[in-house]
PDB file of N, CA and C in Angstrom:
ATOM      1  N   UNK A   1       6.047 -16.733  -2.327  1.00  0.00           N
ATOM      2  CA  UNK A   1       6.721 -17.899  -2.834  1.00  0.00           C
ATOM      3  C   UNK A   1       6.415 -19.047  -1.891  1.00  0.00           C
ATOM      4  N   UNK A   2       5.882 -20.101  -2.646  1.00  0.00           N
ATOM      5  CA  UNK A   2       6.002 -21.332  -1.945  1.00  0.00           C
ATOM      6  C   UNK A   2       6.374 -22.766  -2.166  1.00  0.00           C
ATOM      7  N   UNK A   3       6.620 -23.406  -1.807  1.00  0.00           N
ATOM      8  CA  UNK A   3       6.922 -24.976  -1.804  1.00  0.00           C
ATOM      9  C   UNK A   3       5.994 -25.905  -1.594  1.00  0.00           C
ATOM     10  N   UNK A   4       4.582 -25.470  -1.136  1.00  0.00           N
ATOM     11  CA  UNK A   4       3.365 -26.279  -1.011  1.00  0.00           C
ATOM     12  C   UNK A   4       2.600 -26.108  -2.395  1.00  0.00           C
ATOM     13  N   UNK A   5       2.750 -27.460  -2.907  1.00  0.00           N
ATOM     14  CA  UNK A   5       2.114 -27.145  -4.739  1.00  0.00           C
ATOM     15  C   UNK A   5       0.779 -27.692  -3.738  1.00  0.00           C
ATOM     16  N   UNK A   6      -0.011 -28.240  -3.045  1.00  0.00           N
ATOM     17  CA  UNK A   6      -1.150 -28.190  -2.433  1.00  0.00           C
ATOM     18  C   UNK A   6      -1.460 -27.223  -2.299  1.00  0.00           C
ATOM     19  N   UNK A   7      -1.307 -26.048  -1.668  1.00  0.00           N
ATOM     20  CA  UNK A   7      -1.513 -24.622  -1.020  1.00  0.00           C
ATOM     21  C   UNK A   7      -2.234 -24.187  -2.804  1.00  0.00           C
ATOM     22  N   UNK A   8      -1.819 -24.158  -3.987  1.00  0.00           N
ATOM     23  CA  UNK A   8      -2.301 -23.520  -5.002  1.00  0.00           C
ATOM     24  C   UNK A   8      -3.774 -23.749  -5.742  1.00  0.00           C
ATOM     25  N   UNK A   9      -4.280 -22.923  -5.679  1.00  0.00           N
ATOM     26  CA  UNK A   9      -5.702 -22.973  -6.746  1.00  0.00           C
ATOM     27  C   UNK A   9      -5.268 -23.410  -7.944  1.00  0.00           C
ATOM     28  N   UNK A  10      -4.052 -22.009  -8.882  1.00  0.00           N
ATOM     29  CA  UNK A  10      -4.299 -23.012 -10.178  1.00  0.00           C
ATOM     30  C   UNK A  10      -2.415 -22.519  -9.903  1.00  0.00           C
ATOM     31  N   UNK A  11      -1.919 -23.516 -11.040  1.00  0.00           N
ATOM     32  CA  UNK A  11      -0.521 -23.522 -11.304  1.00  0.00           C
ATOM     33  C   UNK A  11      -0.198 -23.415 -12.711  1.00  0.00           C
ATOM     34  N   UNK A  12       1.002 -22.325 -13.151  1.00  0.00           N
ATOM     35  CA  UNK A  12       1.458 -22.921 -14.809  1.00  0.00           C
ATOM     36  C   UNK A  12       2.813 -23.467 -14.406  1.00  0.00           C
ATOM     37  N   UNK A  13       3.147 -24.772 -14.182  1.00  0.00           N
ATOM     38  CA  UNK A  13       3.999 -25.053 -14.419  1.00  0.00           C
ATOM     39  C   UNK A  13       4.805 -25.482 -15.772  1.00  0.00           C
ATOM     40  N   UNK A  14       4.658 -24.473 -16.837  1.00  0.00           N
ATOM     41  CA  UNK A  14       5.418 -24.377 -18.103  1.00  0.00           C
ATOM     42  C   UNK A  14       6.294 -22.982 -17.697  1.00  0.00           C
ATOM     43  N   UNK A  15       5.682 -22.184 -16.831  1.00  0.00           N
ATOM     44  CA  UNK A  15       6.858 -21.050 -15.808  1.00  0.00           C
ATOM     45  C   UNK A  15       7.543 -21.278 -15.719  1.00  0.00           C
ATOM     46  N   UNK A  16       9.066 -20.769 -16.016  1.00  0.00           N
ATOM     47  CA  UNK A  16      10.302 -21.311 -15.284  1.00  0.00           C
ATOM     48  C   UNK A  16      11.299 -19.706 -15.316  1.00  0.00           C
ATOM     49  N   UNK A  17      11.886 -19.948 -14.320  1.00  0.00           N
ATOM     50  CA  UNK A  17      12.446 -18.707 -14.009  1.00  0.00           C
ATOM     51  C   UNK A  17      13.563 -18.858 -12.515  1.00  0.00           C
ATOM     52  N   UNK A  18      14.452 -17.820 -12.690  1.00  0.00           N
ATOM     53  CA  UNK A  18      15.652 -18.179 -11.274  1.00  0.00           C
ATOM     54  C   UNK A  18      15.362 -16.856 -10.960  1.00  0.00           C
ATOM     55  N   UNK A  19      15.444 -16.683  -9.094  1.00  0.00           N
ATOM     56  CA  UNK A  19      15.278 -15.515  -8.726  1.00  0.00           C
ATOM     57  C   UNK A  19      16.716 -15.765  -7.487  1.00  0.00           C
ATOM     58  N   UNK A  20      17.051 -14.408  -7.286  1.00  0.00           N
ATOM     59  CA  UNK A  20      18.015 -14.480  -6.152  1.00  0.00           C
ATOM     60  C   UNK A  20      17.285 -13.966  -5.098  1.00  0.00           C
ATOM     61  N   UNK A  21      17.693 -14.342  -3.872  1.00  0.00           N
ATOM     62  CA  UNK A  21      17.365 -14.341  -2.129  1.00  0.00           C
ATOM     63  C   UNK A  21      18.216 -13.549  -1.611  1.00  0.00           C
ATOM     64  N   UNK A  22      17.770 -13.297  -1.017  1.00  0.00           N
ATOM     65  CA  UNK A  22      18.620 -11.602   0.376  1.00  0.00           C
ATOM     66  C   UNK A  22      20.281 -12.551   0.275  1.00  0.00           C
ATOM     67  N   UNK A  23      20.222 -13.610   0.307  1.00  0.00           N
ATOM     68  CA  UNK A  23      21.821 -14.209   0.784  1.00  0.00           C
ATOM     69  C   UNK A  23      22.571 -13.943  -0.609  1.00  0.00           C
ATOM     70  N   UNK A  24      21.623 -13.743  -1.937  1.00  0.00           N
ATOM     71  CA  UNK A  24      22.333 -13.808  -3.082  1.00  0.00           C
ATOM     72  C   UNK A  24      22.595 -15.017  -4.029  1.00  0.00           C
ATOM     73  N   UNK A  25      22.360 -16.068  -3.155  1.00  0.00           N
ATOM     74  CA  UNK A  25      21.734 -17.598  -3.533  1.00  0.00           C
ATOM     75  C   UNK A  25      20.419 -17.607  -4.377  1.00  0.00           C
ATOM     76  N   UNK A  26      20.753 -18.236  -5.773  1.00  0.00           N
ATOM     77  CA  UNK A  26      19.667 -18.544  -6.980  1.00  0.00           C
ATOM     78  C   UNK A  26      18.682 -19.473  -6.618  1.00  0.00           C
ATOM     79  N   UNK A  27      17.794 -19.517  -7.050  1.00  0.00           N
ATOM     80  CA  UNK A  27      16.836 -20.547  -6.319  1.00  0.00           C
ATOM     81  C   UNK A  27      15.782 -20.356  -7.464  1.00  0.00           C
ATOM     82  N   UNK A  28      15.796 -22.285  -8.174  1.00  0.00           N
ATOM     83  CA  UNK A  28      14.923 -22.643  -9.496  1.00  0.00           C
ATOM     84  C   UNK A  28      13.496 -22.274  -9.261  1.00  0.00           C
ATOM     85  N   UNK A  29      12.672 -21.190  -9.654  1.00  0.00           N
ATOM     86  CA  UNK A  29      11.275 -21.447  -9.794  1.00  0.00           C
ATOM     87  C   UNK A  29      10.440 -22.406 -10.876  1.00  0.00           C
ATOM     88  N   UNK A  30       9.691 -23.359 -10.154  1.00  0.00           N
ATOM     89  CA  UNK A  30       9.393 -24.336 -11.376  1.00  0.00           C
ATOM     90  C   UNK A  30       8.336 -24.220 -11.605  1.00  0.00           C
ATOM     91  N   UNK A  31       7.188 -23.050 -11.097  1.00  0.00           N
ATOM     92  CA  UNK A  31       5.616 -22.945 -11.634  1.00  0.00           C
ATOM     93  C   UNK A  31       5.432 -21.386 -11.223  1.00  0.00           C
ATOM     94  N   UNK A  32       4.346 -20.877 -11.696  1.00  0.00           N
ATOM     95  CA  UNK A  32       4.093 -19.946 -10.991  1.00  0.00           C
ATOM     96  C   UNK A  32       2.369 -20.178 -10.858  1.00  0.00           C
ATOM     97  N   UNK A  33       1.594 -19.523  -9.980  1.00  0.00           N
ATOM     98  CA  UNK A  33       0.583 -19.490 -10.070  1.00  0.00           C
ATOM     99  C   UNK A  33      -0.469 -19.009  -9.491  1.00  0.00           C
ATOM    100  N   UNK A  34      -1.610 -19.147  -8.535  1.00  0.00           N
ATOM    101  CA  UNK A  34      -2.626 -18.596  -7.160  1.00  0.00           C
ATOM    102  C   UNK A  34      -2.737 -19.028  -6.495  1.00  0.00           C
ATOM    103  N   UNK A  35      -3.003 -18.399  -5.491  1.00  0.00           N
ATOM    104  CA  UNK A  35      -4.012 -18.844  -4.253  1.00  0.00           C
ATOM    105  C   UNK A  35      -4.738 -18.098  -3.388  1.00  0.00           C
ATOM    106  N   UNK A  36      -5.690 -18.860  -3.429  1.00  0.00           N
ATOM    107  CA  UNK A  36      -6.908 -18.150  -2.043  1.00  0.00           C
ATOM    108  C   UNK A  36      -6.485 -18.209  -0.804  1.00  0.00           C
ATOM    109  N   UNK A  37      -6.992 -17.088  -0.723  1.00  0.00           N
ATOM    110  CA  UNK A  37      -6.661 -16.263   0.648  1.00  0.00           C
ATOM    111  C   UNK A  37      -8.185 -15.984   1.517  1.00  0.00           C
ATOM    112  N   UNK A  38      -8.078 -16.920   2.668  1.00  0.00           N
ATOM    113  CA  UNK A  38      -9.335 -16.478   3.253  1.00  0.00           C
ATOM    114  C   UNK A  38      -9.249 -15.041   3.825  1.00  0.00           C
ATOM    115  N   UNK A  39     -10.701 -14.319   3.725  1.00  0.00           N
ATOM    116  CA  UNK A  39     -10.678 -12.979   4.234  1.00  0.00           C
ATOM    117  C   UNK A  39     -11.729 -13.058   5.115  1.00  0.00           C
ATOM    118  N   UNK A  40     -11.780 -11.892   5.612  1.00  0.00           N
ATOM    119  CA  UNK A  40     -13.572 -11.659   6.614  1.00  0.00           C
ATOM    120  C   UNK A  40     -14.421 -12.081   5.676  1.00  0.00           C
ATOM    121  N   UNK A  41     -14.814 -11.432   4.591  1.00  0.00           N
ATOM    122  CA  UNK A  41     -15.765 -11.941   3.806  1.00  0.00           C
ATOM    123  C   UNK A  41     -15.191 -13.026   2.331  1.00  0.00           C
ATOM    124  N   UNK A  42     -15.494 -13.858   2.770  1.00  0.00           N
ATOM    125  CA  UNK A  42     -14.664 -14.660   1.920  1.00  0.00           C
ATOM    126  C   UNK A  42     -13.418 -14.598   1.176  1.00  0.00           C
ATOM    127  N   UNK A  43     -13.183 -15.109   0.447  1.00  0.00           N
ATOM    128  CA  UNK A  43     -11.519 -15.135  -0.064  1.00  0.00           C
ATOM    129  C   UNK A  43     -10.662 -14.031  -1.465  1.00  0.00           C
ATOM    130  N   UNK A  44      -9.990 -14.178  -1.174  1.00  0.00           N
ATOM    131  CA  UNK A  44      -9.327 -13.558  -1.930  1.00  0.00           C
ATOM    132  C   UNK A  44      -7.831 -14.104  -2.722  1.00  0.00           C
ATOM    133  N   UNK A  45      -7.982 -13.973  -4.549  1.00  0.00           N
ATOM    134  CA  UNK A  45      -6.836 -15.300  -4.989  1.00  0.00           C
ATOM    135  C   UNK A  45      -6.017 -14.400  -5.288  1.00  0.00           C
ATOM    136  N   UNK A  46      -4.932 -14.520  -5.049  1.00  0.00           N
ATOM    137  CA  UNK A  46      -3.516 -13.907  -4.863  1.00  0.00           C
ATOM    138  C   UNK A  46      -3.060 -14.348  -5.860  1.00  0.00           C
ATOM    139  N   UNK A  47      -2.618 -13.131  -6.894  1.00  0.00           N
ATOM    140  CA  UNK A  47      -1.629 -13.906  -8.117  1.00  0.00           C
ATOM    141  C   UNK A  47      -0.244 -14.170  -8.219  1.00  0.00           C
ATOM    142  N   UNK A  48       0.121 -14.513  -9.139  1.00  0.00           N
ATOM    143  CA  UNK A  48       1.274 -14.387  -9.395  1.00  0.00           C
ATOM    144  C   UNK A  48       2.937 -14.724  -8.594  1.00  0.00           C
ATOM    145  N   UNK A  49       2.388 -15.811  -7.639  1.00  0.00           N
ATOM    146  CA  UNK A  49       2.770 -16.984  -7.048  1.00  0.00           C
ATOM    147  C   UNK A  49       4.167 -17.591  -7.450  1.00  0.00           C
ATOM    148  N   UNK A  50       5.188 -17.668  -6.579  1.00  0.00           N
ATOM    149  CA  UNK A  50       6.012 -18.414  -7.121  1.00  0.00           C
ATOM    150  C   UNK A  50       6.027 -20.024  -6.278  1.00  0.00           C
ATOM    151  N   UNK A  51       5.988 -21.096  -7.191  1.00  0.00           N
ATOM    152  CA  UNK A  51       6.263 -22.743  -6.595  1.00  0.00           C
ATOM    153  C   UNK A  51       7.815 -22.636  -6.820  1.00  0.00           C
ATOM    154  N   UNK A  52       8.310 -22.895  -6.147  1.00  0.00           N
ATOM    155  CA  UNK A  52       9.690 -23.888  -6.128  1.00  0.00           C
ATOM    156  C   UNK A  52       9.680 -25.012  -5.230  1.00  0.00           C
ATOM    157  N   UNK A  53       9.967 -26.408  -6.032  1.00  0.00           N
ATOM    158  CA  UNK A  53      10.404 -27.399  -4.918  1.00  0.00           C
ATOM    159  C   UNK A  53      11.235 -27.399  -3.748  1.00  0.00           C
ATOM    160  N   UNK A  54      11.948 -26.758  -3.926  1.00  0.00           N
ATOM    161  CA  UNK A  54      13.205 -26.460  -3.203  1.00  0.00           C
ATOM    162  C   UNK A  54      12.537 -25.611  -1.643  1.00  0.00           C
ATOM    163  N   UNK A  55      11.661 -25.064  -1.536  1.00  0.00           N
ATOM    164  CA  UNK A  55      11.592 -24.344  -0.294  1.00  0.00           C
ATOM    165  C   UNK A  55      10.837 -25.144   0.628  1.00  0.00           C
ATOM    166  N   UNK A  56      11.776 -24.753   1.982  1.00  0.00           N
ATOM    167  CA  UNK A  56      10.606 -25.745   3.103  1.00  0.00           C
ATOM    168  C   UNK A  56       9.557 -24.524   3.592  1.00  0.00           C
ATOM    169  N   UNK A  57       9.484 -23.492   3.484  1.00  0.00           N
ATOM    170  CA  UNK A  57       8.384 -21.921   4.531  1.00  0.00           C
ATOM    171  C   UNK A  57       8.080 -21.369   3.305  1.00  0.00           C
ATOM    172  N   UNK A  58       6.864 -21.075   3.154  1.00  0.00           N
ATOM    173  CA  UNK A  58       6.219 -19.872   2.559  1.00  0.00           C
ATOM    174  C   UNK A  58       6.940 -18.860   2.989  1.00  0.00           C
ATOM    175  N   UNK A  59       7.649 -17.883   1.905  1.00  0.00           N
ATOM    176  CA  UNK A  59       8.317 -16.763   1.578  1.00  0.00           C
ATOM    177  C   UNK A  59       7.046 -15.159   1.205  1.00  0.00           C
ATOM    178  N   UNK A  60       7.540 -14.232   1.920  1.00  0.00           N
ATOM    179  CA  UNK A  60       6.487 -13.333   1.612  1.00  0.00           C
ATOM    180  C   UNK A  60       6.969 -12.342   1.520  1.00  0.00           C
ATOM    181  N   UNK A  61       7.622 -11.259   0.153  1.00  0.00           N
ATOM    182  CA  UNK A  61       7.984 -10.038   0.108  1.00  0.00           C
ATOM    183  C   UNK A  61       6.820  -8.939   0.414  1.00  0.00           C
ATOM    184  N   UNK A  62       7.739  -8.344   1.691  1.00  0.00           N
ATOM    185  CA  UNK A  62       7.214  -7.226   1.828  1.00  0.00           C
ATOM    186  C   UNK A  62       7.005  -6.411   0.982  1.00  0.00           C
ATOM    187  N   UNK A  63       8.069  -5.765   0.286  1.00  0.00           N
ATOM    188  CA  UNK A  63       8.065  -5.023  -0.317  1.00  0.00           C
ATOM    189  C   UNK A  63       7.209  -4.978  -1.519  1.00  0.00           C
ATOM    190  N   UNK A  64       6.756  -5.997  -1.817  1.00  0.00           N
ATOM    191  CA  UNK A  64       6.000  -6.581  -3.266  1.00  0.00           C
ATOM    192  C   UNK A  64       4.377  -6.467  -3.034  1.00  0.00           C
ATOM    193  N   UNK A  65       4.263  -6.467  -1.758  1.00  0.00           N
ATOM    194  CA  UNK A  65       2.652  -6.273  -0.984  1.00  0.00           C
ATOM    195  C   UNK A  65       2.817  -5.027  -0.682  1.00  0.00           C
ATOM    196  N   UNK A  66       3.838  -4.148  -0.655  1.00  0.00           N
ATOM    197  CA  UNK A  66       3.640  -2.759  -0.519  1.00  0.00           C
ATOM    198  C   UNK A  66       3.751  -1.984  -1.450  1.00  0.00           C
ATOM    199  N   UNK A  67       4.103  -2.353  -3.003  1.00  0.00           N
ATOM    200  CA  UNK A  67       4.354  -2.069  -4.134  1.00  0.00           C
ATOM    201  C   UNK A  67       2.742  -2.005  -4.501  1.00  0.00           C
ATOM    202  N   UNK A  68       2.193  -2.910  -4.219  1.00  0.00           N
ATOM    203  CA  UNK A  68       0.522  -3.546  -4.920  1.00  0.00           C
ATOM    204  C   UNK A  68      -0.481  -2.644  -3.802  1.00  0.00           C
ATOM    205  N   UNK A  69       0.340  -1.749  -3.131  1.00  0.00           N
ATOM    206  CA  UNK A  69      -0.757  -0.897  -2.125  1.00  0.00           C
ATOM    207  C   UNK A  69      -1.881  -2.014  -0.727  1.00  0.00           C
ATOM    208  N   UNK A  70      -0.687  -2.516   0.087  1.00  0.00           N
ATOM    209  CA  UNK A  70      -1.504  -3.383   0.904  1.00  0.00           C
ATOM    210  C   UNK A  70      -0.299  -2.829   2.323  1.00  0.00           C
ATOM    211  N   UNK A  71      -1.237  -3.041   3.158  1.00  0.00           N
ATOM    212  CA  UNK A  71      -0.514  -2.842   4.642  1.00  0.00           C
ATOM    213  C   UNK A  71      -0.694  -3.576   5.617  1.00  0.00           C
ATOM    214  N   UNK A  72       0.670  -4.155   5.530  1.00  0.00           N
ATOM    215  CA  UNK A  72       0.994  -5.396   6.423  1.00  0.00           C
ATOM    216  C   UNK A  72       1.271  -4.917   7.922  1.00  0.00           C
ATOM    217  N   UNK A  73       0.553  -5.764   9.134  1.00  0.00           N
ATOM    218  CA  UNK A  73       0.240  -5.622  10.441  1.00  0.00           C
ATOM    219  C   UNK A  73       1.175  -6.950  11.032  1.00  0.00           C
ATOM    220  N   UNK A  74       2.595  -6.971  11.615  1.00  0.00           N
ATOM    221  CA  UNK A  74       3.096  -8.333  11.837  1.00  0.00           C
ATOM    222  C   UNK A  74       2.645  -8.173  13.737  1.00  0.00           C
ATOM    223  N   UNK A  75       2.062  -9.300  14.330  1.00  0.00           N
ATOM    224  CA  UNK A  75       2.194  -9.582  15.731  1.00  0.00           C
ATOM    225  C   UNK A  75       1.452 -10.861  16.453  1.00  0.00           C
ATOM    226  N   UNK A  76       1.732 -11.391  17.257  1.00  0.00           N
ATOM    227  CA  UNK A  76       1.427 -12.653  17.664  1.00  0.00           C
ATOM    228  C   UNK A  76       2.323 -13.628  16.461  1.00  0.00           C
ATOM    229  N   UNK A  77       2.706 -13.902  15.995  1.00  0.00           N
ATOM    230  CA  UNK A  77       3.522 -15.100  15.454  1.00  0.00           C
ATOM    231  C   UNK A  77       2.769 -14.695  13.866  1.00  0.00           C
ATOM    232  N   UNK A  78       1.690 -13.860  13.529  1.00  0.00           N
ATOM    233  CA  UNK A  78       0.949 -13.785  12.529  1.00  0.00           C
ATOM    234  C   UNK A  78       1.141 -12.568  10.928  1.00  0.00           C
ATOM    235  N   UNK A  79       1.222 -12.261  10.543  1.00  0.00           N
ATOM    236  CA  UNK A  79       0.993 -11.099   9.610  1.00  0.00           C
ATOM    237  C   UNK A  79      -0.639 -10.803   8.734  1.00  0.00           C
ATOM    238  N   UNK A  80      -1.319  -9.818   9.624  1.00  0.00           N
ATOM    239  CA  UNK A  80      -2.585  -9.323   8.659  1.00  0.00           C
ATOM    240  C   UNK A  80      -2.216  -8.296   7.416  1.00  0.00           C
ATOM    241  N   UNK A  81      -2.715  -9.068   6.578  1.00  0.00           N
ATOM    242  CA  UNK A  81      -2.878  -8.132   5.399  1.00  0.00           C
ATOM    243  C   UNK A  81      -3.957  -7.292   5.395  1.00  0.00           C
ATOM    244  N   UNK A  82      -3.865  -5.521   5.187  1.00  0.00           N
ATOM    245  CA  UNK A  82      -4.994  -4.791   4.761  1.00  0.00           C
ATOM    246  C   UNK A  82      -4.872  -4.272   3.096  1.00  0.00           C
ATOM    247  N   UNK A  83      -5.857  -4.145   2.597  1.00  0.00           N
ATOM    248  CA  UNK A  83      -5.783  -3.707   1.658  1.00  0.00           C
ATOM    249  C   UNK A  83      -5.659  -2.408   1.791  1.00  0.00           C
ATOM    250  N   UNK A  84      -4.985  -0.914   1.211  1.00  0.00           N
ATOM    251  CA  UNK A  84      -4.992   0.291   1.935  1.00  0.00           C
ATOM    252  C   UNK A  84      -6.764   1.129   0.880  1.00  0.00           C
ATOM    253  N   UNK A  85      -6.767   0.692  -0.273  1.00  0.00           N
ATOM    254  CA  UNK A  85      -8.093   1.475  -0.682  1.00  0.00           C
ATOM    255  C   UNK A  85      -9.068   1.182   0.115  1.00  0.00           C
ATOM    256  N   UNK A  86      -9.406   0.145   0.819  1.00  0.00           N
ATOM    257  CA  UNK A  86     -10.583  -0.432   1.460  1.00  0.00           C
ATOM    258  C   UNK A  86     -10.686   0.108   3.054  1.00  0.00           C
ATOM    259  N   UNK A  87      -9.338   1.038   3.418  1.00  0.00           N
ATOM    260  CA  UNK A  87      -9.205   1.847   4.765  1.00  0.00           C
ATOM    261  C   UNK A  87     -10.124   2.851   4.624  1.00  0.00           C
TER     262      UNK A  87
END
């Protein structure tokens, strides 16, 4: 989830949808859409994106990258994504 409509390749903002947050607080999604993701060998477009105006930080469920079979590495201030088929 993000708040940078810059950050997106493509957007549908005809999307609209409310999701709740760990606090239980609703929060308007007003697009959904992609983005590229630089990799070692070039990029990779990430679907299914949520825009909301409303957020100031890129939001990143874990659980939703571990659902889609990817294994997240958090250290130095950073998080690497692996893909786990490509191990």
């Amino acid at each position: 989830m993000s708040g940078k409509e810059e950050s997106f390749a493509t957007m549908d903002s005809t999307y609209k949808s409310k999701i709740k947050l760990g606090d239980e607080k609703a929060l308007q999604v007003d697009a959904m859409g992609a983005m590229e993701v630089p990799k070692n060998e070039g990029t990779k477009k990430v679907k299914n994106i949520y825009y909301t105006s409303n957020l100031k930080y890129n939001l990143l469920s874990v659980g939703k990258m571990m659902e889609k079979n990817y294994r997240l590495i958090f250290f130095d201030g950073k998080c690497v994504i692996f893909d786990k088929k490509k191990l």
